[in-house]
Protein backbone atom coordinates (compact mmCIF):
# COMPACT_ATOMS: atom_id res chain seq x y z
CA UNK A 1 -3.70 -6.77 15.40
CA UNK A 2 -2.01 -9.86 14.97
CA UNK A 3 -0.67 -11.51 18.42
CA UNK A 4 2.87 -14.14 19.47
CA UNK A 5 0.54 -17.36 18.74
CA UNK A 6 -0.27 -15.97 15.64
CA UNK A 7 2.51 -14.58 15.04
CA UNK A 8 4.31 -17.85 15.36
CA UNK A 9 2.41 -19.85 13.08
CA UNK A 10 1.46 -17.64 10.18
CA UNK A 11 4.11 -18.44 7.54
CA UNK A 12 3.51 -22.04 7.77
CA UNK A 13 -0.39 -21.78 7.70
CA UNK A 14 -0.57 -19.60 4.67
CA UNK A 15 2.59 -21.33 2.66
CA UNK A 16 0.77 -24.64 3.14
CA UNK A 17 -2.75 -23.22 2.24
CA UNK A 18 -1.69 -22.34 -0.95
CA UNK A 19 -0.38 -18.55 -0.93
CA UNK A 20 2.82 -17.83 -3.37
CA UNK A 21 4.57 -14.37 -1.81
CA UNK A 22 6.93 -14.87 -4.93
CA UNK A 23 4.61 -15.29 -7.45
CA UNK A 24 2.57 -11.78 -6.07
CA UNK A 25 6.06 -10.35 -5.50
CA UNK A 26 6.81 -10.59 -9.07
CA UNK A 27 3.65 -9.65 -10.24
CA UNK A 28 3.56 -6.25 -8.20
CA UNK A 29 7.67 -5.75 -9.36
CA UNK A 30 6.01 -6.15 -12.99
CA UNK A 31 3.12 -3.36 -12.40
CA UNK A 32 5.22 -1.34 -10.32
CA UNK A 33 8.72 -1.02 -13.05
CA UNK A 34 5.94 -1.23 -16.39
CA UNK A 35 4.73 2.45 -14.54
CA UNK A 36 7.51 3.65 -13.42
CA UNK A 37 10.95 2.19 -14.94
CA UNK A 38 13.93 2.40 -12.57
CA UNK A 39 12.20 2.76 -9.02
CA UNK A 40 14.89 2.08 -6.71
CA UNK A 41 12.94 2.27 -3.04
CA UNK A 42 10.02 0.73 -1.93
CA UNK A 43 7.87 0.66 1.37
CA UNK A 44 5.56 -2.31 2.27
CA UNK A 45 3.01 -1.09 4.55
CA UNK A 46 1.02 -3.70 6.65
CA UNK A 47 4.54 -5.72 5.81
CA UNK A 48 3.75 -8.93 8.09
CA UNK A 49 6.53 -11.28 8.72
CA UNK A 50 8.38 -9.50 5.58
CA UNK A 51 7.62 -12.57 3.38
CA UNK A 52 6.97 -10.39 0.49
CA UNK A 53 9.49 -8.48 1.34
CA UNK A 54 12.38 -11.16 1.35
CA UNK A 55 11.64 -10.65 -2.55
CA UNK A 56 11.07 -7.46 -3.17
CA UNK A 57 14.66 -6.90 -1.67
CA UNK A 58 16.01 -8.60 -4.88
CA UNK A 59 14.51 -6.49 -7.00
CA UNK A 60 14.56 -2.76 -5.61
CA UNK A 61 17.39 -1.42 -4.35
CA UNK A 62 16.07 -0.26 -0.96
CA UNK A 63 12.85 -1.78 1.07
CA UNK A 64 11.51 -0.84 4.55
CA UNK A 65 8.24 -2.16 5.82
CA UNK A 66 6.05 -1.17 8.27
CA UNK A 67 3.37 -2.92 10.38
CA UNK A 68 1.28 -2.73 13.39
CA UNK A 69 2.29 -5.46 15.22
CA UNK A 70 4.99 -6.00 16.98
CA UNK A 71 5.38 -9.88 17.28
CA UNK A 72 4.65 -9.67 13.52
CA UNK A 73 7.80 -7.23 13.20
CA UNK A 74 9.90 -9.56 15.29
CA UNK A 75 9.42 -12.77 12.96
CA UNK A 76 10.16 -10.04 9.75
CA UNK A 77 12.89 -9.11 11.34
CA UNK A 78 14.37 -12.57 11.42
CA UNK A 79 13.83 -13.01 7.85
CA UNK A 80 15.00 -9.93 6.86
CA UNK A 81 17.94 -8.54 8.52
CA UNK A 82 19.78 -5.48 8.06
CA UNK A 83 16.02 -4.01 6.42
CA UNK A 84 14.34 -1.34 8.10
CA UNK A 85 11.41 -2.39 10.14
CA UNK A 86 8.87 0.16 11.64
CA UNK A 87 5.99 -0.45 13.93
CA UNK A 88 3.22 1.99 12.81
CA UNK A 89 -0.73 2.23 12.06
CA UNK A 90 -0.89 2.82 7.94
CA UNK A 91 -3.33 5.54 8.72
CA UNK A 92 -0.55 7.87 10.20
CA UNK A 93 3.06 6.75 10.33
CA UNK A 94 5.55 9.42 9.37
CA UNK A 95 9.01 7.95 8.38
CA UNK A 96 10.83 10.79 7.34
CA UNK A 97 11.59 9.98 3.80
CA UNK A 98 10.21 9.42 0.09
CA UNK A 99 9.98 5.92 -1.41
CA UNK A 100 9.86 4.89 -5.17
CA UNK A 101 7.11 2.61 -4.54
CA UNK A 102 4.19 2.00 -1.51
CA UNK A 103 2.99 -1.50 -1.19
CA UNK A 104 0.17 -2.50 0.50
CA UNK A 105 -0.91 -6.39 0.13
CA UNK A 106 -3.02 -9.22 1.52
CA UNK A 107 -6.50 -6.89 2.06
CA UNK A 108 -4.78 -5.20 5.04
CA UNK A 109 -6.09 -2.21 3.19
CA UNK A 110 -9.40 -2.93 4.03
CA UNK A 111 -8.85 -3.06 7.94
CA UNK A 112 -10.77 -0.15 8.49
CA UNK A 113 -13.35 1.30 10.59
CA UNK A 114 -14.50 3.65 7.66
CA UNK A 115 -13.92 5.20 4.44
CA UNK A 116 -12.34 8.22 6.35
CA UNK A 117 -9.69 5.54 7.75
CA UNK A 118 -9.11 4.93 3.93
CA UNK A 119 -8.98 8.39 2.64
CA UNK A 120 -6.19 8.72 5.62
CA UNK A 121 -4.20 5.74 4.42
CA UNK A 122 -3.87 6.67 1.13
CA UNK A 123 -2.86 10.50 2.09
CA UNK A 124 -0.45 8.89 4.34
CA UNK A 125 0.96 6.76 1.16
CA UNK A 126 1.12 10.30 -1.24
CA UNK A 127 3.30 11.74 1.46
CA UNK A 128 5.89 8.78 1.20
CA UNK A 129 6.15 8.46 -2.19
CA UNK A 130 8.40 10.72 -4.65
CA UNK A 131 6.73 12.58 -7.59
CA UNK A 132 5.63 10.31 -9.76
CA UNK A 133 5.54 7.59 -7.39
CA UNK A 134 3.57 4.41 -7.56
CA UNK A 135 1.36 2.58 -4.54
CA UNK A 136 0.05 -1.07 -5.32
CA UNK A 137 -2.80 -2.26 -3.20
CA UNK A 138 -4.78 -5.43 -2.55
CA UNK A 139 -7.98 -4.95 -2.25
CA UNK A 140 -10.51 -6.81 0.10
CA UNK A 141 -13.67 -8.20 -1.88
CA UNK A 142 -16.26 -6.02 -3.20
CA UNK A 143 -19.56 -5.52 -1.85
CA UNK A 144 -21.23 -7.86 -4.94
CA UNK A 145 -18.11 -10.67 -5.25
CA UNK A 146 -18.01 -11.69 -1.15
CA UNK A 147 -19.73 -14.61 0.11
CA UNK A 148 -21.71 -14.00 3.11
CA UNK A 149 -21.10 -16.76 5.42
CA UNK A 150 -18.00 -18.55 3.63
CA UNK A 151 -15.94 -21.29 5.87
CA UNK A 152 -12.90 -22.73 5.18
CA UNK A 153 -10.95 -26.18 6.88
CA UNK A 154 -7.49 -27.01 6.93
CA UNK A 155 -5.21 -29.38 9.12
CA UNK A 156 -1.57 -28.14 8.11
CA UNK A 157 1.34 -30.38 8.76
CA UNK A 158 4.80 -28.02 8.54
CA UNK A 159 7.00 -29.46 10.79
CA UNK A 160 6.39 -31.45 14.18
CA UNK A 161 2.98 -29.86 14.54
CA UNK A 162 -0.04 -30.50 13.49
CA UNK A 163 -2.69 -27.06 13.20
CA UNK A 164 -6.00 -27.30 12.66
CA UNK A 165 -7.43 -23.76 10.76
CA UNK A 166 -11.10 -23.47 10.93
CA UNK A 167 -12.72 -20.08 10.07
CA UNK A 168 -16.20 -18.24 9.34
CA UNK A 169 -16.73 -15.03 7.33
CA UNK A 170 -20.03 -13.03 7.26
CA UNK A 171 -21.51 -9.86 6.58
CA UNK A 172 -20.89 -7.50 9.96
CA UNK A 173 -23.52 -4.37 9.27
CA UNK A 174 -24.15 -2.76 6.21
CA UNK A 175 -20.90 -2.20 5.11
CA UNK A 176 -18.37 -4.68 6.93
CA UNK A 177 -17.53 -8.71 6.97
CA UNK A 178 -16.21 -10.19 10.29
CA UNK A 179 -13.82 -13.24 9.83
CA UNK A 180 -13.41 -15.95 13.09
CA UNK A 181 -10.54 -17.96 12.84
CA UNK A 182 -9.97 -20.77 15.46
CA UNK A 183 -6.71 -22.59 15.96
CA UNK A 184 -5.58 -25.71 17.21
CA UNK A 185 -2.13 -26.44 17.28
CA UNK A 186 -0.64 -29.40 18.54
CA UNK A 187 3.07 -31.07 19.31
CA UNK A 188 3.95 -34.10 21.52
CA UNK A 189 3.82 -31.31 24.78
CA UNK A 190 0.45 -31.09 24.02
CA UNK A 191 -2.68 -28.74 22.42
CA UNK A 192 -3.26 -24.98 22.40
CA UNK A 193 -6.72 -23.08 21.24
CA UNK A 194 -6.61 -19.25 20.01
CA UNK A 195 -9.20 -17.36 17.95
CA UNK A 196 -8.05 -14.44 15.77
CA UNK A 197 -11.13 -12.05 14.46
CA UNK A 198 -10.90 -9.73 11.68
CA UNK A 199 -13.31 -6.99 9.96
CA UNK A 200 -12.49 -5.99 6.77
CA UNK A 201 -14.69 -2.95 5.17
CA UNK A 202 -16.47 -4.22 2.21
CA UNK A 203 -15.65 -0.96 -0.04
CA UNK A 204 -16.84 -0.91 -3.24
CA UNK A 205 -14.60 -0.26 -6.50
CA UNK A 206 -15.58 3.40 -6.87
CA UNK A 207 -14.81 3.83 -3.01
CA UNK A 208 -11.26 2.56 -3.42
CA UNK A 209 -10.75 4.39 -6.84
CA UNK A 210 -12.50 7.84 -5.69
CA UNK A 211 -10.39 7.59 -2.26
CA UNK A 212 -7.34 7.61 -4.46
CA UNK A 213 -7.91 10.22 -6.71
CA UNK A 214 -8.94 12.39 -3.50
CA UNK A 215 -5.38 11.32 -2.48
CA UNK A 216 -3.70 13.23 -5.63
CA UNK A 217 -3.52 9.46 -7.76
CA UNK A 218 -4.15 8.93 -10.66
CA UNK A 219 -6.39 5.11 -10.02
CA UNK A 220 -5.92 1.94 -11.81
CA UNK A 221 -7.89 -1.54 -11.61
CA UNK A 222 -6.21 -4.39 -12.94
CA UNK A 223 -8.55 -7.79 -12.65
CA UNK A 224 -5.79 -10.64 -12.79
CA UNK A 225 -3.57 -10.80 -10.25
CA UNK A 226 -2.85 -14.17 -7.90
CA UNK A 227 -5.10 -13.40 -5.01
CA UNK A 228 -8.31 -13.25 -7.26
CA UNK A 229 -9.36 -9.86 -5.68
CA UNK A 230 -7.44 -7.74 -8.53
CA UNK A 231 -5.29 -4.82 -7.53
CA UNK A 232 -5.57 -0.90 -7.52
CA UNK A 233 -2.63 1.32 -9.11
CA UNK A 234 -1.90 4.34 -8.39
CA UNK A 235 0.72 6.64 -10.03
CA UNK A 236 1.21 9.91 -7.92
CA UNK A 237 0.25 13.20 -9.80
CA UNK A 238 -0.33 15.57 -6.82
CA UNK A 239 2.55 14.94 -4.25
CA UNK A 240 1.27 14.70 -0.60
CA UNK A 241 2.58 16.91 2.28
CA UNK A 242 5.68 15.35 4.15
């Protein structure tokens, strides 16, 4: 779970590194209104600081999002006023109503401890979605496409700081990658350190595909998309419990 230091710098880091929320925005409106022509709602789930959802708001008529952070809900709630903001684990949340669409972007999917935490998620989706519904997920890397001890560098410049990203990715176990991120971030009062660790399950394509079938989807790959992972579809067929 994401913490305030974090919290406080993410936009800036990932903006300058290179990610473009409205290009993946637009991509996911695309898949989402090609299945299912007129969806009106949508949920983000794992929502962040609501970047995507700043543009998703332009092209649905209602968005919520939902996270499990809270310092993380407190920067989307800047951006996005007037949306409604939930703090909630993806594995269980219950809001109470149906959506057109469940989103579910930037491999938070795959923060896991195991495929039961997956086959949970995506029963959790079914229930807040309406008939017919459609859930759009980005997907970590696959067993056979992630590179075992990857590192990446970047000094960022957004404003009048200066952060230094350094981070490490390797296998964790069998079936798991841990990623260490360090952080140095640095103004004229002076320089901070924080580490942020992640493990992402390293599910395979069948996993994610049987997981939402199991769910009552019917399961989609689709190879292109911006983040180079692809992204799973699923169109509701067999309507979860509420």
């Amino acid at each position: 779970m994401y913490g305030p230091d974090f919290a406080e710098i993410y936009d800036p880091v990932y903006t300058l590194r290179g990610k473009d929320y409205a290009a993946e925005a637009a991509q996911v409106t695309e898949v989402i209104l090609a299945r299912r022509p007129g969806t009106a709602s949508l949920l983000d789930v794992a929502c962040g600081t609501g970047a995507h959802l700043a543009h998703f708001g332009a092209a649905f008529g209602h968005v919520e999002g939902v996270d499990v952070s809270a310092p993380m809900l407190e920067v989307a709630r800047a951006r996005n006023p007037g949306t409604g903001l939930h703090l909630g684990d993806m594995r269980g949340f219950d809001l109470g109503r149906r959506f057109g669409a469940v989103t579910c972007l930037f491999t938070a999917i795959a923060h896991q401890e195991s495929a039961a935490g997956l086959a949970a998620t995506l029963r959790c989706f079914a229930r807040h979605l309406e008939p017919g519904g459609i859930t759009v997920i980005d997907p970590w890397w696959f067993p056979e496409t992630f590179l075992d001890g990857y590192v990446a560098a970047d000094v960022l410049k957004p404003d009048h700081r200066t952060i230094a990203r350094v981070s490490h990715t390797a296998r964790d176990g069998a079936d798991a990658s841990l990623m260490t991120v360090h952080y140095v971030v640095a103004d004229a009062a002076g320089a901070r350190h924080f580490t942020e660790t992640y493990t992402h399950r390293l599910f395979t394509r069948a996993a994610y595909e049987g997981a939402l079938r199991a769910a009552g989807f019917a399961a989609e790959f689709i190879e292109a998309a911006p983040s180079g992972r692809g992204l799973f579809v699923g169109t509701l067929e067999r309507a979860g419990r509420p």
